[in-house]
N, C-alpha and C. Protein backbone atom coordinates (compact mmCIF):
# COMPACT_ATOMS: atom_id res chain seq x y z
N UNK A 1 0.84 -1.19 0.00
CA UNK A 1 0.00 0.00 0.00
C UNK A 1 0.88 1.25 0.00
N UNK A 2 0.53 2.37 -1.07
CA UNK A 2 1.25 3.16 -1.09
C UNK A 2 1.06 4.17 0.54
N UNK A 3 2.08 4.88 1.07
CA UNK A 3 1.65 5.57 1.82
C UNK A 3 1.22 7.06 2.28
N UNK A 4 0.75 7.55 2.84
CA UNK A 4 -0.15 9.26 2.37
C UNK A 4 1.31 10.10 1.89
N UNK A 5 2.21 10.25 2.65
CA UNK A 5 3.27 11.03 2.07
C UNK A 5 3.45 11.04 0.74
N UNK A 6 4.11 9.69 0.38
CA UNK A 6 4.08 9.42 -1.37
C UNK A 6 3.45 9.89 -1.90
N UNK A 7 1.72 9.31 -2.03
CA UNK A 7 0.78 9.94 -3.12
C UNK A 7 0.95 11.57 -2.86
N UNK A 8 0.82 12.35 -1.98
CA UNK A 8 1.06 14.01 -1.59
C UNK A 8 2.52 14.46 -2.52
N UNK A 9 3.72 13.81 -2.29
CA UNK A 9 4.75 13.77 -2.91
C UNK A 9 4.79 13.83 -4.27
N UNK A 10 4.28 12.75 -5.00
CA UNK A 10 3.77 12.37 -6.21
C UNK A 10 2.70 13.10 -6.91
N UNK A 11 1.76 13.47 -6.28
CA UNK A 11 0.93 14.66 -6.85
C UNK A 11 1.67 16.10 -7.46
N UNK A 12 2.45 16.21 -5.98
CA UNK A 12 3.16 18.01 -6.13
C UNK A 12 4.28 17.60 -7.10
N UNK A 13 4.61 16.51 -7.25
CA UNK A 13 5.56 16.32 -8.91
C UNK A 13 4.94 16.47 -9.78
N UNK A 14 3.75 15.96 -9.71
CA UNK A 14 2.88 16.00 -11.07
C UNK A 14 2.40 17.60 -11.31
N UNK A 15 2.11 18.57 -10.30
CA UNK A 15 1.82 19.71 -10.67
C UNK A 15 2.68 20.44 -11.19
N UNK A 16 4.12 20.30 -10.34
CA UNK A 16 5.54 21.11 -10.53
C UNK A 16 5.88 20.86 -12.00
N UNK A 17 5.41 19.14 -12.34
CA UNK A 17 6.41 19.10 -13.62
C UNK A 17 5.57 19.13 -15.19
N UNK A 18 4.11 19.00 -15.04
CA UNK A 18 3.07 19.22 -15.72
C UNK A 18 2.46 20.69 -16.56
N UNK A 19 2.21 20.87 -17.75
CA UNK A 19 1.76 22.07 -18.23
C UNK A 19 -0.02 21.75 -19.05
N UNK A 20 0.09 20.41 -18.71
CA UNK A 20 -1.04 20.08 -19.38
C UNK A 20 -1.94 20.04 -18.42
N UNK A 21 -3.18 21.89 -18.45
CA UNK A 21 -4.31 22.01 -17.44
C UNK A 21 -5.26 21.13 -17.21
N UNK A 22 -5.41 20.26 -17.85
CA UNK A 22 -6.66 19.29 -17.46
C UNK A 22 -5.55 18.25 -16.73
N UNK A 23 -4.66 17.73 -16.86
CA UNK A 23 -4.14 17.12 -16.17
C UNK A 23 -3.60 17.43 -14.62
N UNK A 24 -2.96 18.86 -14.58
CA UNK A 24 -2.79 19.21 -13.39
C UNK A 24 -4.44 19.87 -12.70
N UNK A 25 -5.02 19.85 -13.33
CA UNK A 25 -6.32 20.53 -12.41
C UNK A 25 -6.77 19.05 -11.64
N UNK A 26 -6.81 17.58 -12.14
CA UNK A 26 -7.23 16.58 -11.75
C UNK A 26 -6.51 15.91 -10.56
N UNK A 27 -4.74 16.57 -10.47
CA UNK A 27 -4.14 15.83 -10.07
C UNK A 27 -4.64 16.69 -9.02
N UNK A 28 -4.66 18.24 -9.02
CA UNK A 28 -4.80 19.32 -7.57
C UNK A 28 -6.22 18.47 -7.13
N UNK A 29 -7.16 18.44 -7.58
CA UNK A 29 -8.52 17.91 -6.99
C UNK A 29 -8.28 16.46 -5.89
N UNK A 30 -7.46 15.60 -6.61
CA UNK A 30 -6.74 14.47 -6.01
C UNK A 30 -6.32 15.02 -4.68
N UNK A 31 -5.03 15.69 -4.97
CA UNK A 31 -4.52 16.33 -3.37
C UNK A 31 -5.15 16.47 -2.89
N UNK A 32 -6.54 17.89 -3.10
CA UNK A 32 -7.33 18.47 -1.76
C UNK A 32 -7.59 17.11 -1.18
N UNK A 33 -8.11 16.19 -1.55
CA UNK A 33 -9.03 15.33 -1.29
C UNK A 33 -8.23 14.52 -0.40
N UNK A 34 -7.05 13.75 -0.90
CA UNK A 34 -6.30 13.54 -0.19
C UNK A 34 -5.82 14.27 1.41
N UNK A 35 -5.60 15.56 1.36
CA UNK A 35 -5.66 16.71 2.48
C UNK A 35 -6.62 16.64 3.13
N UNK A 36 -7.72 16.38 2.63
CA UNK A 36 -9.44 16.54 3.44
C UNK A 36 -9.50 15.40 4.10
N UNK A 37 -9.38 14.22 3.56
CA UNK A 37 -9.46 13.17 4.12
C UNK A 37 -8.29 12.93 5.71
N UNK A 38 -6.67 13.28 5.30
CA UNK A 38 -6.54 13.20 6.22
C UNK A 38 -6.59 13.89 7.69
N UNK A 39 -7.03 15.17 7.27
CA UNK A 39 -7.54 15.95 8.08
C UNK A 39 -8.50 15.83 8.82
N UNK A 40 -9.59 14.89 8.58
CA UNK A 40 -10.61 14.26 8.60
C UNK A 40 -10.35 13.10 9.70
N UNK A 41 -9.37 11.88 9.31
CA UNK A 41 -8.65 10.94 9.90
C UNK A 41 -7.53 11.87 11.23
N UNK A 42 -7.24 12.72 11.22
CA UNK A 42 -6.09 13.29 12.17
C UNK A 42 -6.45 12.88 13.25
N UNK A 43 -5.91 12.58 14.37
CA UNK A 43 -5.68 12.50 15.67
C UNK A 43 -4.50 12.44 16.12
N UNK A 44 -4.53 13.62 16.60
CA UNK A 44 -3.45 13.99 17.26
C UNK A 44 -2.84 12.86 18.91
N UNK A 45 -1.49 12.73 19.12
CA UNK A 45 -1.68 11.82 20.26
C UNK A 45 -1.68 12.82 21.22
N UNK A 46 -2.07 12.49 22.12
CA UNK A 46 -2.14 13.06 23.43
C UNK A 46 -0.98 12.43 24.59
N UNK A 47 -0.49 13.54 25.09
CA UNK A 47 1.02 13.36 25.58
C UNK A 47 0.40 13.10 26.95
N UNK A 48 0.93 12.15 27.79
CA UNK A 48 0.28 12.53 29.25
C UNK A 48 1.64 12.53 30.51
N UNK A 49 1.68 13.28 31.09
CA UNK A 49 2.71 13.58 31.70
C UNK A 49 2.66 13.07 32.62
N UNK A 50 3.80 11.74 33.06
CA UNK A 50 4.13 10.89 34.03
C UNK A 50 4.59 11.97 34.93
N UNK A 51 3.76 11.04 36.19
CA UNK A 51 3.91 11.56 37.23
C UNK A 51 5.10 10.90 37.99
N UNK A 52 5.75 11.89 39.12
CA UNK A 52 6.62 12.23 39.60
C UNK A 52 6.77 12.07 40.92
């Protein structure tokens, strides 16, 4: 399974190195989505401070 970094990685190559607009407009739609989702999935850990 690829992992979220990669595809994010792999997208912003495809925009950086792309001039063809229907292609980079599909790949940006990809990202947000990608972004939304894991934003969506986030959980942050929660640190808990051993006591002393």
């Amino acid at each position: 399974m690829v992992e979220f970094h990669e595809k994010v990685e792999f997208l912003i190559k495809l925009l950086q190195e792309n001039n063809n607009n229907s292609y980079e407009e599909e790949a940006f739609k990809q990202l947000e989505n990608l972004l939304e989702e894991y934003a969506r999935n986030y959980k942050p850990k929660r640190y808990v401070k051993s006591a002393k």
